[in-house]
ModelCIF file with pLDDT and N, C-alpha, C, O atoms, coordinates in Angstrom:
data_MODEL
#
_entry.id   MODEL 
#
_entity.id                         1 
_entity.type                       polymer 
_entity.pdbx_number_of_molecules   1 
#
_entity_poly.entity_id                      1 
_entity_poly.type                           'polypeptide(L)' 
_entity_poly.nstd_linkage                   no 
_entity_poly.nstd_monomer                   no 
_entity_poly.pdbx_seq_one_letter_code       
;(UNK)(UNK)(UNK)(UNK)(UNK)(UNK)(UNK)(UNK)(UNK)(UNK)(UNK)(UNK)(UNK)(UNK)(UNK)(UNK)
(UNK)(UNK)(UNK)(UNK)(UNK)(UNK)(UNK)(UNK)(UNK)(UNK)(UNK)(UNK)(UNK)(UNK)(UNK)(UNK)
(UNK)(UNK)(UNK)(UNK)(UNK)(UNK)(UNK)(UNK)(UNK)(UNK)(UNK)(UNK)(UNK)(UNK)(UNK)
;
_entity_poly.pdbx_seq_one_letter_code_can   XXXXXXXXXXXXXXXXXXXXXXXXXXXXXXXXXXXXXXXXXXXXXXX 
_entity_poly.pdbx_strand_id                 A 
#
loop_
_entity_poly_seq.entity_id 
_entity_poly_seq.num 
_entity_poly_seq.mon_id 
_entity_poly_seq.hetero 
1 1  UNK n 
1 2  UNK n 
1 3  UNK n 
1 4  UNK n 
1 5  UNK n 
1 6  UNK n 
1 7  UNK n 
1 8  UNK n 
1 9  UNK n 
1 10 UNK n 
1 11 UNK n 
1 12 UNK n 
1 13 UNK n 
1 14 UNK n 
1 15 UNK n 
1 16 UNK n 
1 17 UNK n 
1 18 UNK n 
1 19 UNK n 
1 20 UNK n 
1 21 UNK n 
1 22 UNK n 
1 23 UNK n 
1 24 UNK n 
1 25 UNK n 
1 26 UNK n 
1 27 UNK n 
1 28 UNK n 
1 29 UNK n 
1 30 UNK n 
1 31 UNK n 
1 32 UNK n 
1 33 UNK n 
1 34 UNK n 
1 35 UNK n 
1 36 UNK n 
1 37 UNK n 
1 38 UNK n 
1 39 UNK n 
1 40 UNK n 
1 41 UNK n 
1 42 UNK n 
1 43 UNK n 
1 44 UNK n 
1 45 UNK n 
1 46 UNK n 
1 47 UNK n 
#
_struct_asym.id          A 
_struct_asym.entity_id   1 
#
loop_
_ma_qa_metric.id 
_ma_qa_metric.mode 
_ma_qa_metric.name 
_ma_qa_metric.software_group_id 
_ma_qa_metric.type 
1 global pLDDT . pLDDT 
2 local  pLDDT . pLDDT 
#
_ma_qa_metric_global.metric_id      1 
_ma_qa_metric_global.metric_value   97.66 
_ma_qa_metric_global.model_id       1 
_ma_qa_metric_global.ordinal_id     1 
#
loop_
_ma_qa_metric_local.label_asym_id 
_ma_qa_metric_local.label_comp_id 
_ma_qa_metric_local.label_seq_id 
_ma_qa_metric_local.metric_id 
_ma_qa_metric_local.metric_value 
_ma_qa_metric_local.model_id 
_ma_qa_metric_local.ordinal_id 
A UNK 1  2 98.00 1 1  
A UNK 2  2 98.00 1 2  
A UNK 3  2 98.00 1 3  
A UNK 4  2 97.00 1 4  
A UNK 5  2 98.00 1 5  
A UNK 6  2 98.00 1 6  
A UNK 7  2 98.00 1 7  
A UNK 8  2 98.00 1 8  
A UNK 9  2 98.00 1 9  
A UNK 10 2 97.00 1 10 
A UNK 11 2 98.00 1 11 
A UNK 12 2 97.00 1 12 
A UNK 13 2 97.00 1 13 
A UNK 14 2 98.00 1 14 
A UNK 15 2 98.00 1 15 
A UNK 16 2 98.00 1 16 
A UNK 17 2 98.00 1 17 
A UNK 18 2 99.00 1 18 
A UNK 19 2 98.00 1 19 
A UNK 20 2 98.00 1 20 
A UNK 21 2 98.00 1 21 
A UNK 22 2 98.00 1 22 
A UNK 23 2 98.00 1 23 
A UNK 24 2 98.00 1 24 
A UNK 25 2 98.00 1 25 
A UNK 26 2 98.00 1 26 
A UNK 27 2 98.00 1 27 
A UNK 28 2 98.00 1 28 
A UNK 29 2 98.00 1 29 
A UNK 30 2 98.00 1 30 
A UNK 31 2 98.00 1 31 
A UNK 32 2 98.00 1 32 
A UNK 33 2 98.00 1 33 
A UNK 34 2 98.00 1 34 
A UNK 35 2 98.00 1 35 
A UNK 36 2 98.00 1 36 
A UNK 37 2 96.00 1 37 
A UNK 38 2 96.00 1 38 
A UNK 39 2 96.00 1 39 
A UNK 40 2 92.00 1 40 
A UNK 41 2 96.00 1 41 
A UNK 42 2 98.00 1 42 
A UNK 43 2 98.00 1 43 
A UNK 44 2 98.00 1 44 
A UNK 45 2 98.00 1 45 
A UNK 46 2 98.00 1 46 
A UNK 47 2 99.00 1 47 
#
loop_
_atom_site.group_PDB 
_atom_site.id 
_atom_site.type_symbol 
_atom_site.label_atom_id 
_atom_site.label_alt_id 
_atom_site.label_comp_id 
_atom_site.label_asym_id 
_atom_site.label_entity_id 
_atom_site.label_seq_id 
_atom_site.pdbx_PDB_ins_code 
_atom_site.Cartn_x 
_atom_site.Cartn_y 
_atom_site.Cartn_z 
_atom_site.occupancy 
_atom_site.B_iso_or_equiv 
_atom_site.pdbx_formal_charge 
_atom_site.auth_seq_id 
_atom_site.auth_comp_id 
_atom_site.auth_asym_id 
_atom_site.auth_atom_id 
_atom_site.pdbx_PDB_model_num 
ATOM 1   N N  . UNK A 1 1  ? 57.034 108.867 79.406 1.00 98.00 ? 1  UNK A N  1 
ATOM 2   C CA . UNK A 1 1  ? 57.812 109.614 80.394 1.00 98.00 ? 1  UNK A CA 1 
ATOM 3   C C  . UNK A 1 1  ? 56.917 110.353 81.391 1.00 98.00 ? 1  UNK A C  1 
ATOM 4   O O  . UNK A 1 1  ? 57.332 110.461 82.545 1.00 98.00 ? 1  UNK A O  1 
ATOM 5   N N  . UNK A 1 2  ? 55.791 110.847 81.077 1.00 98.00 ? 2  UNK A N  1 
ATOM 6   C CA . UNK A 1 2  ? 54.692 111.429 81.852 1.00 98.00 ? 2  UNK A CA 1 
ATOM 7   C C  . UNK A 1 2  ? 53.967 110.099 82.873 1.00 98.00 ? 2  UNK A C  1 
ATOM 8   O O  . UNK A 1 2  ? 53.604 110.160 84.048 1.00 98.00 ? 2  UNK A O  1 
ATOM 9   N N  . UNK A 1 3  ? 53.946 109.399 82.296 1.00 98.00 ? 3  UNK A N  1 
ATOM 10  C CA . UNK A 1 3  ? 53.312 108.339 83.658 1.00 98.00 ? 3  UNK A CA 1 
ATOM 11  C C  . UNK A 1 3  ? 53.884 108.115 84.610 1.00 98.00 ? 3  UNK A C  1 
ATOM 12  O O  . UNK A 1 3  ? 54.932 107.506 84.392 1.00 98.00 ? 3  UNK A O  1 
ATOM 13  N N  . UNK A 1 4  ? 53.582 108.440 86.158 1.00 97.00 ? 4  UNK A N  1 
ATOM 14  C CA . UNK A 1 4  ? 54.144 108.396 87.248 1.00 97.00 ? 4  UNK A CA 1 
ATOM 15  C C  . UNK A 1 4  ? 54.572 109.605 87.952 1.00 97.00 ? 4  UNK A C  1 
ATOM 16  O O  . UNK A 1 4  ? 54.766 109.742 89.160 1.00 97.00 ? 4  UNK A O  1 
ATOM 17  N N  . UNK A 1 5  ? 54.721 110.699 86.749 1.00 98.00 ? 5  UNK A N  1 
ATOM 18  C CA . UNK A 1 5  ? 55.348 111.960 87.456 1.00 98.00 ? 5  UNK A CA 1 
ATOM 19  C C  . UNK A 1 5  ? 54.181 112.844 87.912 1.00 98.00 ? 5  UNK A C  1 
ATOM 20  O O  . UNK A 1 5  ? 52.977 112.625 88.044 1.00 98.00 ? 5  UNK A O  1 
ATOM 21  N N  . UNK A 1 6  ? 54.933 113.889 88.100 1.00 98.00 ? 6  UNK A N  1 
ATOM 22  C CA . UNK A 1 6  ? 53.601 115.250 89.201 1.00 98.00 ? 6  UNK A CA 1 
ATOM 23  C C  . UNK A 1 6  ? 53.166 115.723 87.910 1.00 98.00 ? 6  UNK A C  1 
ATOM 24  O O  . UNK A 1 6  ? 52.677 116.832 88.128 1.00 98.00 ? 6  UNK A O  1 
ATOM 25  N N  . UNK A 1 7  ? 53.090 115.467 86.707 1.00 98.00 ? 7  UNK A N  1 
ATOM 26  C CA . UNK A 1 7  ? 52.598 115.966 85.445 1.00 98.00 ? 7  UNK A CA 1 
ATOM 27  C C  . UNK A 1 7  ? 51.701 115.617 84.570 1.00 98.00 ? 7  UNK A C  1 
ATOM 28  O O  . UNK A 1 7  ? 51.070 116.249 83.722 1.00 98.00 ? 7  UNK A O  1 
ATOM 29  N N  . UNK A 1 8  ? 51.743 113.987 85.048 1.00 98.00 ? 8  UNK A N  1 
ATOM 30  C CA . UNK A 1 8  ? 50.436 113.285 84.603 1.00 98.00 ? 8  UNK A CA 1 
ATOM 31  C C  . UNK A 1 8  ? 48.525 113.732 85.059 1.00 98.00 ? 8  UNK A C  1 
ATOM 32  O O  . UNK A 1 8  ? 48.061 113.895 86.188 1.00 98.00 ? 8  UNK A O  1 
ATOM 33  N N  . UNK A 1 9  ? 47.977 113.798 84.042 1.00 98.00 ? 9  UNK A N  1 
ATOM 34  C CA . UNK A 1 9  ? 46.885 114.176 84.465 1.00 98.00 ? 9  UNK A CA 1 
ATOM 35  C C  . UNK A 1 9  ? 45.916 112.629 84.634 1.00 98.00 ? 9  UNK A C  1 
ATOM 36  O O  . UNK A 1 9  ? 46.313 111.464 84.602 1.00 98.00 ? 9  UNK A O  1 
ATOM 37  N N  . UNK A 1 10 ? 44.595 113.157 84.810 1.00 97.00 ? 10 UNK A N  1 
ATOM 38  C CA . UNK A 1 10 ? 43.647 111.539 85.118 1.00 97.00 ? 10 UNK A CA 1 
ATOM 39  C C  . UNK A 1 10 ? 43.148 111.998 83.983 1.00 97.00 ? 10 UNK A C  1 
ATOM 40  O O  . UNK A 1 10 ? 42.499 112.974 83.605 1.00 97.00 ? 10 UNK A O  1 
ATOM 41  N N  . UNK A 1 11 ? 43.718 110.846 83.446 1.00 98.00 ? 11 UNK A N  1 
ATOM 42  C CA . UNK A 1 11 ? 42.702 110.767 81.759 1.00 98.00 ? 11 UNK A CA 1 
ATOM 43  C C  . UNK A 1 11 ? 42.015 108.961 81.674 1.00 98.00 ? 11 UNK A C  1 
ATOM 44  O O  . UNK A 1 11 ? 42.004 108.084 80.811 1.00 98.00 ? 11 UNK A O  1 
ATOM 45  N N  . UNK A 1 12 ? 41.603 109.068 82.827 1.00 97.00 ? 12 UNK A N  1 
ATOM 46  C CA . UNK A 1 12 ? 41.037 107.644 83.007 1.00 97.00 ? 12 UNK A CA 1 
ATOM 47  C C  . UNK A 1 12 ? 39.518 107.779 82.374 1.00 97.00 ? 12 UNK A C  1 
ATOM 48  O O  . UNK A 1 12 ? 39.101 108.933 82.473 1.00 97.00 ? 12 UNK A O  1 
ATOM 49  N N  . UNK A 1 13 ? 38.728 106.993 81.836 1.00 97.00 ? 13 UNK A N  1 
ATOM 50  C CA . UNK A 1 13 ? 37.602 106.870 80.864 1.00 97.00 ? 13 UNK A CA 1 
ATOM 51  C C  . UNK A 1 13 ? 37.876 107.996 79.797 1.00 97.00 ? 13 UNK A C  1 
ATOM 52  O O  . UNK A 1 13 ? 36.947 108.797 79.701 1.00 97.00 ? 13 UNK A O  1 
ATOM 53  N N  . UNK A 1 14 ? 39.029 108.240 78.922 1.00 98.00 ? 14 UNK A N  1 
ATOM 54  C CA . UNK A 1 14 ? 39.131 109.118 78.183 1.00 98.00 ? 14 UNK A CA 1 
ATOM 55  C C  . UNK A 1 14 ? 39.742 108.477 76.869 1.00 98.00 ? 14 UNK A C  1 
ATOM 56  O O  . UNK A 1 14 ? 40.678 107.691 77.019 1.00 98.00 ? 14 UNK A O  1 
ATOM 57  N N  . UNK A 1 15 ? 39.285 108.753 75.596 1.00 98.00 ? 15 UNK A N  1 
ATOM 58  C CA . UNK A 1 15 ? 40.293 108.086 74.598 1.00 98.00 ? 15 UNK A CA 1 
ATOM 59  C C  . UNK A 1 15 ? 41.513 108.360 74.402 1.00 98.00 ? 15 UNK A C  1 
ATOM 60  O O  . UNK A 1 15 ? 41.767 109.564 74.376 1.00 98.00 ? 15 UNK A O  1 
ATOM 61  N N  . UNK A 1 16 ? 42.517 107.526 74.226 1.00 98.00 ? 16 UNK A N  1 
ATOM 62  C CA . UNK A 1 16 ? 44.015 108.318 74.084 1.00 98.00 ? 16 UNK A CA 1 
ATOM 63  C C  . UNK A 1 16 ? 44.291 107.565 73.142 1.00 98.00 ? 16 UNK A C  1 
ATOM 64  O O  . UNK A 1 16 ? 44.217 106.351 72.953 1.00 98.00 ? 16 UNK A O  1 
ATOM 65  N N  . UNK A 1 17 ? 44.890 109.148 72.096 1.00 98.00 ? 17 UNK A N  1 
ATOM 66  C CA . UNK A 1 17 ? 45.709 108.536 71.183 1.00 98.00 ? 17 UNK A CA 1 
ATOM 67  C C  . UNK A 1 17 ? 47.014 108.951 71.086 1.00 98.00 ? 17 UNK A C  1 
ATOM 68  O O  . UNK A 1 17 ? 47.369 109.946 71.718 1.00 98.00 ? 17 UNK A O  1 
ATOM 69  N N  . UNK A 1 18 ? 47.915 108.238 70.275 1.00 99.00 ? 18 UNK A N  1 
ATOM 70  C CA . UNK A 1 18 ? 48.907 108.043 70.439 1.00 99.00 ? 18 UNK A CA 1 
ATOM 71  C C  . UNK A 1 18 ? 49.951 107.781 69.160 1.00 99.00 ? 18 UNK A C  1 
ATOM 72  O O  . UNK A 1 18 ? 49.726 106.915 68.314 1.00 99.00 ? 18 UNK A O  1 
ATOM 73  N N  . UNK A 1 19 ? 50.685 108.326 69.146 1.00 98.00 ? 19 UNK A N  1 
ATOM 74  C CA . UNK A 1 19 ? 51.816 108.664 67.785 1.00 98.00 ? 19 UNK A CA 1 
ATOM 75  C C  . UNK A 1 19 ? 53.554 108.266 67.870 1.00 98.00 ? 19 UNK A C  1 
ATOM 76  O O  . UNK A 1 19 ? 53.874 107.603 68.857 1.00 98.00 ? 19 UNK A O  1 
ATOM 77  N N  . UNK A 1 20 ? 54.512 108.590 67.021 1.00 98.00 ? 20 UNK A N  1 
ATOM 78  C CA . UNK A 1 20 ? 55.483 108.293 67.583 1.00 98.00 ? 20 UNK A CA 1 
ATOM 79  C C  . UNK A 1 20 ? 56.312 108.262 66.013 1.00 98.00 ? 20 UNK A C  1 
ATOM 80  O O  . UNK A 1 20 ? 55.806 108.105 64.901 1.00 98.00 ? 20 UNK A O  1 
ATOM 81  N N  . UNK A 1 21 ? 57.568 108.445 66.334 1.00 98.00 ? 21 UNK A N  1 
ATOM 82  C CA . UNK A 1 21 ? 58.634 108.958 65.220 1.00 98.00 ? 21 UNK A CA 1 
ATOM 83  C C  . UNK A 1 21 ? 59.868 108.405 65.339 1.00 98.00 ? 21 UNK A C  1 
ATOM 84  O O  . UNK A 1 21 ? 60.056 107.940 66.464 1.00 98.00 ? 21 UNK A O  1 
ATOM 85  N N  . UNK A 1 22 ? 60.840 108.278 64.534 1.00 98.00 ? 22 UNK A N  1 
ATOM 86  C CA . UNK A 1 22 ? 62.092 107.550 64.459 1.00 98.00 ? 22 UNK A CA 1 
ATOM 87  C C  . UNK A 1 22 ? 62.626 106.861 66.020 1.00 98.00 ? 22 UNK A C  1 
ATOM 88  O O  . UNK A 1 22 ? 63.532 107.074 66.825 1.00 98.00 ? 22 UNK A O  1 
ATOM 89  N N  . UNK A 1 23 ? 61.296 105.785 65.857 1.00 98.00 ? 23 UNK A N  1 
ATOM 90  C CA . UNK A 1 23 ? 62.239 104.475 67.003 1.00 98.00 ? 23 UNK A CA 1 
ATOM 91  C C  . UNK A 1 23 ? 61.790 103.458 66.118 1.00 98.00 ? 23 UNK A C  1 
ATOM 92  O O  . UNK A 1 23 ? 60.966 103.347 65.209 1.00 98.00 ? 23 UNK A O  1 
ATOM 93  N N  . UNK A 1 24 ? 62.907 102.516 66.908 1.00 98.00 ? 24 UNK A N  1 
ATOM 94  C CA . UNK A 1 24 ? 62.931 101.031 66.274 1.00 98.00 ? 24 UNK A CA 1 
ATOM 95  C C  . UNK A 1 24 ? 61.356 100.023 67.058 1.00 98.00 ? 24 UNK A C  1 
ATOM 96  O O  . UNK A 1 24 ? 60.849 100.081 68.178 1.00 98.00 ? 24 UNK A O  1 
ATOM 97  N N  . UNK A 1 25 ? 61.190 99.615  66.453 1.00 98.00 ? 25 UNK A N  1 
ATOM 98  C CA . UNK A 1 25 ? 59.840 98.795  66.664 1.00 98.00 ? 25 UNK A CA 1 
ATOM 99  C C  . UNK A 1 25 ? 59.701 98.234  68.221 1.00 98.00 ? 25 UNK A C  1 
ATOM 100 O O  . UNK A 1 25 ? 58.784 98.233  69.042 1.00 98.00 ? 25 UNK A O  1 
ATOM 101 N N  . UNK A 1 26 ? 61.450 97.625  68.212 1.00 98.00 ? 26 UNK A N  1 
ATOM 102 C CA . UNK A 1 26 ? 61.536 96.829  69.613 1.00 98.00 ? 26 UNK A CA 1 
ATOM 103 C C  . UNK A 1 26 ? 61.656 98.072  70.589 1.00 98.00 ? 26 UNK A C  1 
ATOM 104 O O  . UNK A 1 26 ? 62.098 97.744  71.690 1.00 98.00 ? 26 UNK A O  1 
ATOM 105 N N  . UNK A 1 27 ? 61.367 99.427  70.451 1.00 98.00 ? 27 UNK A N  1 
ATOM 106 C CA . UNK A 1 27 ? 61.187 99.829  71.541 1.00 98.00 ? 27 UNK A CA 1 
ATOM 107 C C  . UNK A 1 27 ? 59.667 100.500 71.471 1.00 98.00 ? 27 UNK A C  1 
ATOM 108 O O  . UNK A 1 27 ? 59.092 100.469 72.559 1.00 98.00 ? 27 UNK A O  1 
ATOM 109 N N  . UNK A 1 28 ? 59.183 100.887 70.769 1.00 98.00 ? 28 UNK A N  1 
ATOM 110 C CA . UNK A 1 28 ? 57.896 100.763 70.517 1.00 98.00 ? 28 UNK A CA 1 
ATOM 111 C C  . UNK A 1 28 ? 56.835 100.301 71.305 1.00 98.00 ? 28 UNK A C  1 
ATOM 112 O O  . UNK A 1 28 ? 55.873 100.870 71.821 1.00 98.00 ? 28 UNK A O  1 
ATOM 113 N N  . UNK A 1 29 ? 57.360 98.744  71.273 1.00 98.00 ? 29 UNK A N  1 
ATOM 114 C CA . UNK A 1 29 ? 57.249 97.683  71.869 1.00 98.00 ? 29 UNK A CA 1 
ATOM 115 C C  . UNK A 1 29 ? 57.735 97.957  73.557 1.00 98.00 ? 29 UNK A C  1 
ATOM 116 O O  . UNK A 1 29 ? 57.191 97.249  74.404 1.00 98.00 ? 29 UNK A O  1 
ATOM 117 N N  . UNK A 1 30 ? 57.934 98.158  73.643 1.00 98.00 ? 30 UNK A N  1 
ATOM 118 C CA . UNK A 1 30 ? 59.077 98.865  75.477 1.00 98.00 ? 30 UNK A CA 1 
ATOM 119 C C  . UNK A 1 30 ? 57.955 99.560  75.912 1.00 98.00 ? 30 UNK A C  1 
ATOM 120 O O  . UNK A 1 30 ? 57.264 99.236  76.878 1.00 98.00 ? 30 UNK A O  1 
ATOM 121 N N  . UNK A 1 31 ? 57.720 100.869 74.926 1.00 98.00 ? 31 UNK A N  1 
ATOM 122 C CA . UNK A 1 31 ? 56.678 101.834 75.319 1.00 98.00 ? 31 UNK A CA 1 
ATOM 123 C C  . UNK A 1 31 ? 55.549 101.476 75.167 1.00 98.00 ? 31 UNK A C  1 
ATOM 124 O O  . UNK A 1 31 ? 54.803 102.386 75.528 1.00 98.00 ? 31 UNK A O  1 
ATOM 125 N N  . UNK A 1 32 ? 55.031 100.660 74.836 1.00 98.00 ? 32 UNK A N  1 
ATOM 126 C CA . UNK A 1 32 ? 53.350 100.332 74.887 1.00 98.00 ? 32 UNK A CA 1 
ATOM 127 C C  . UNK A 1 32 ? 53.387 99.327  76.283 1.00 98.00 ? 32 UNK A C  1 
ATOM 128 O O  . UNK A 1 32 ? 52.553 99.143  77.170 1.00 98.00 ? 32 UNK A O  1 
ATOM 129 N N  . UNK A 1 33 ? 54.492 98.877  76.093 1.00 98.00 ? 33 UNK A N  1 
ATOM 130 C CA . UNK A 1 33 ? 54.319 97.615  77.496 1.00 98.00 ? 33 UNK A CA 1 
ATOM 131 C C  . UNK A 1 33 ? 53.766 98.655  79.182 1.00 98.00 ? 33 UNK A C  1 
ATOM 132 O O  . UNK A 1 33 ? 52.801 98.569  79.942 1.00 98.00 ? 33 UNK A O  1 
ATOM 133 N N  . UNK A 1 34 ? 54.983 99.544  79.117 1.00 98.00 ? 34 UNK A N  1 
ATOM 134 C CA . UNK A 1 34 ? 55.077 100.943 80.429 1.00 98.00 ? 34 UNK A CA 1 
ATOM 135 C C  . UNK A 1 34 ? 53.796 101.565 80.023 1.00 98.00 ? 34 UNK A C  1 
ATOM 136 O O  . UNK A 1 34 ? 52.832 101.620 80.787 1.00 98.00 ? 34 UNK A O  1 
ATOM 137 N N  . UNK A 1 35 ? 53.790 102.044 78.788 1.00 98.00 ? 35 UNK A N  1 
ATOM 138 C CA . UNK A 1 35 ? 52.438 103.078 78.927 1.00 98.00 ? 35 UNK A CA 1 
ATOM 139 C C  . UNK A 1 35 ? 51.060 102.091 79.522 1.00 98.00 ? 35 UNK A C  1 
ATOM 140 O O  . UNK A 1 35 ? 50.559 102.263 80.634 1.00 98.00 ? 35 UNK A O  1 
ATOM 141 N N  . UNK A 1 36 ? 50.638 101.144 78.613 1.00 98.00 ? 36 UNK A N  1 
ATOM 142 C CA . UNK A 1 36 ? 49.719 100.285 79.047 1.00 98.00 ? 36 UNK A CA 1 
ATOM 143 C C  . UNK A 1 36 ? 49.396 100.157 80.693 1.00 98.00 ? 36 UNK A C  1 
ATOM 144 O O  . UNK A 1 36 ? 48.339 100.191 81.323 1.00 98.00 ? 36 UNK A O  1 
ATOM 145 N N  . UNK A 1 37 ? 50.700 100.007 81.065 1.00 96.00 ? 37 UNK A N  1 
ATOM 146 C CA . UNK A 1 37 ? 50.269 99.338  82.491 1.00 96.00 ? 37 UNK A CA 1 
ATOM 147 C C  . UNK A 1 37 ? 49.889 100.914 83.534 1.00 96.00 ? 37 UNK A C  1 
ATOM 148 O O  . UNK A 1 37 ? 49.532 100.799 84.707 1.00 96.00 ? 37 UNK A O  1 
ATOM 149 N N  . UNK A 1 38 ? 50.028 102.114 82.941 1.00 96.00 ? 38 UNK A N  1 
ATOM 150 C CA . UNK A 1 38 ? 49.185 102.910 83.389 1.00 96.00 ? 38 UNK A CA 1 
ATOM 151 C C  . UNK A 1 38 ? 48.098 103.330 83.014 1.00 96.00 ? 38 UNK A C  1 
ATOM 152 O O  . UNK A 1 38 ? 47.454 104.155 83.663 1.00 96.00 ? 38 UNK A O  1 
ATOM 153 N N  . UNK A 1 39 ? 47.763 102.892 82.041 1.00 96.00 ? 39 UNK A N  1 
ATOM 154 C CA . UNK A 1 39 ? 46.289 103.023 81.493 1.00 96.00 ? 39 UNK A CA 1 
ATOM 155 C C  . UNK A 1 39 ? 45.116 102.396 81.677 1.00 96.00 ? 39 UNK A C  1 
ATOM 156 O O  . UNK A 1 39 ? 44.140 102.598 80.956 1.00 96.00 ? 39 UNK A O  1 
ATOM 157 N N  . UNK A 1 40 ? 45.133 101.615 82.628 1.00 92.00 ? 40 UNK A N  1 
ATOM 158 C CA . UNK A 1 40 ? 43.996 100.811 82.682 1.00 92.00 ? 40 UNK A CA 1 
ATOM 159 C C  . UNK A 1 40 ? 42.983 101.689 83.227 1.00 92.00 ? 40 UNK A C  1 
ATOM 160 O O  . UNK A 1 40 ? 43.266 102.254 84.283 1.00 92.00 ? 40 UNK A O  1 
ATOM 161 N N  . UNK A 1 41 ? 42.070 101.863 82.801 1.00 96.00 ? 41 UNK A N  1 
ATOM 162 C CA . UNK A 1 41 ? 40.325 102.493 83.301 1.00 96.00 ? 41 UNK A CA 1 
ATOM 163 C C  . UNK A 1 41 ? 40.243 103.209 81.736 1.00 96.00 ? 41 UNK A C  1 
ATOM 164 O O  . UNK A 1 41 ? 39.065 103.516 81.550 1.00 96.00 ? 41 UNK A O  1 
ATOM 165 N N  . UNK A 1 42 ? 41.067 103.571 80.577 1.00 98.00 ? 42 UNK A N  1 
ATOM 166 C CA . UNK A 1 42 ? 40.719 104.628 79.706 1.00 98.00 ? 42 UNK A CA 1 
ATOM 167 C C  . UNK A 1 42 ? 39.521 103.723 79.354 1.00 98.00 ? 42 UNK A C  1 
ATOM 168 O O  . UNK A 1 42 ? 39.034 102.640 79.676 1.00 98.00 ? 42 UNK A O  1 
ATOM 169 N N  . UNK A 1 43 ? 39.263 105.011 78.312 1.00 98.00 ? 43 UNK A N  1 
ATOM 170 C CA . UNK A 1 43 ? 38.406 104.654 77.112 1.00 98.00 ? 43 UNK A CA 1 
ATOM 171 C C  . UNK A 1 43 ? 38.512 103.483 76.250 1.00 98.00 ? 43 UNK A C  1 
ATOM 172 O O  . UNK A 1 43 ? 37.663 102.610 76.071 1.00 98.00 ? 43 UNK A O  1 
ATOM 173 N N  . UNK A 1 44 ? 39.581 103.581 75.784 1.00 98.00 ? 44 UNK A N  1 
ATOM 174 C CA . UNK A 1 44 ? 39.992 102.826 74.837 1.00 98.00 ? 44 UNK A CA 1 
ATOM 175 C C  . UNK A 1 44 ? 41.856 103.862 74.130 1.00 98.00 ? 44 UNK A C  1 
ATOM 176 O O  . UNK A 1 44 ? 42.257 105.020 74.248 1.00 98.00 ? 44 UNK A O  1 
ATOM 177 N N  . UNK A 1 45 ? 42.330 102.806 73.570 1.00 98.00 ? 45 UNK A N  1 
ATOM 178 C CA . UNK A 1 45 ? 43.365 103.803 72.403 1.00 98.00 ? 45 UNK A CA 1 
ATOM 179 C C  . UNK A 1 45 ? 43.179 103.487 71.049 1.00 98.00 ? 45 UNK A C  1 
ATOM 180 O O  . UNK A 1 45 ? 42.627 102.547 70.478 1.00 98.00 ? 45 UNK A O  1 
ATOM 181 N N  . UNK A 1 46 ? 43.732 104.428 70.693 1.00 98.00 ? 46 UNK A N  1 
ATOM 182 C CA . UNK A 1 46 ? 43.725 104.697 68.919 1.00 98.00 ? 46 UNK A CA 1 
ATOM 183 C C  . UNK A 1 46 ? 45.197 105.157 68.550 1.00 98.00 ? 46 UNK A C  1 
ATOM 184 O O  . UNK A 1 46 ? 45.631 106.228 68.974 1.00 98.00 ? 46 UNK A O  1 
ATOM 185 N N  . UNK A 1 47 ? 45.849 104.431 67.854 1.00 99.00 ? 47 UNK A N  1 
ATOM 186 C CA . UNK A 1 47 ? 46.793 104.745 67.674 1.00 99.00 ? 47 UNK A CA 1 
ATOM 187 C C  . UNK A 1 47 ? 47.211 105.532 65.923 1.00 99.00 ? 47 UNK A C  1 
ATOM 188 O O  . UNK A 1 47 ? 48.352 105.922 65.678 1.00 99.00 ? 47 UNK A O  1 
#
């Protein structure tokens, strides 16, 4: 939900990790697709 808005910071060459609680897989799946495609330059992730 933070990617794209006036709230996102530049965490580009930075590791991000990443967590997550009662969703179903297939959206999981939703959210790595959206998050990903703003992440390109990190570090790497760790989930």
């Amino acid at each position: 939900m933070l990617c794209g808005t006036e709230l996102m910071p530049d965490i580009s060459r930075h590791v991000v990790l990443v967590e997550e609680v009662a969703e179903h897989l297939y959206a999981v799946d939703r959210l790595f697709f959206h998050v990903t495609q703003s992440l390109r330059g990190i570090a790497g992730l760790r989930l």
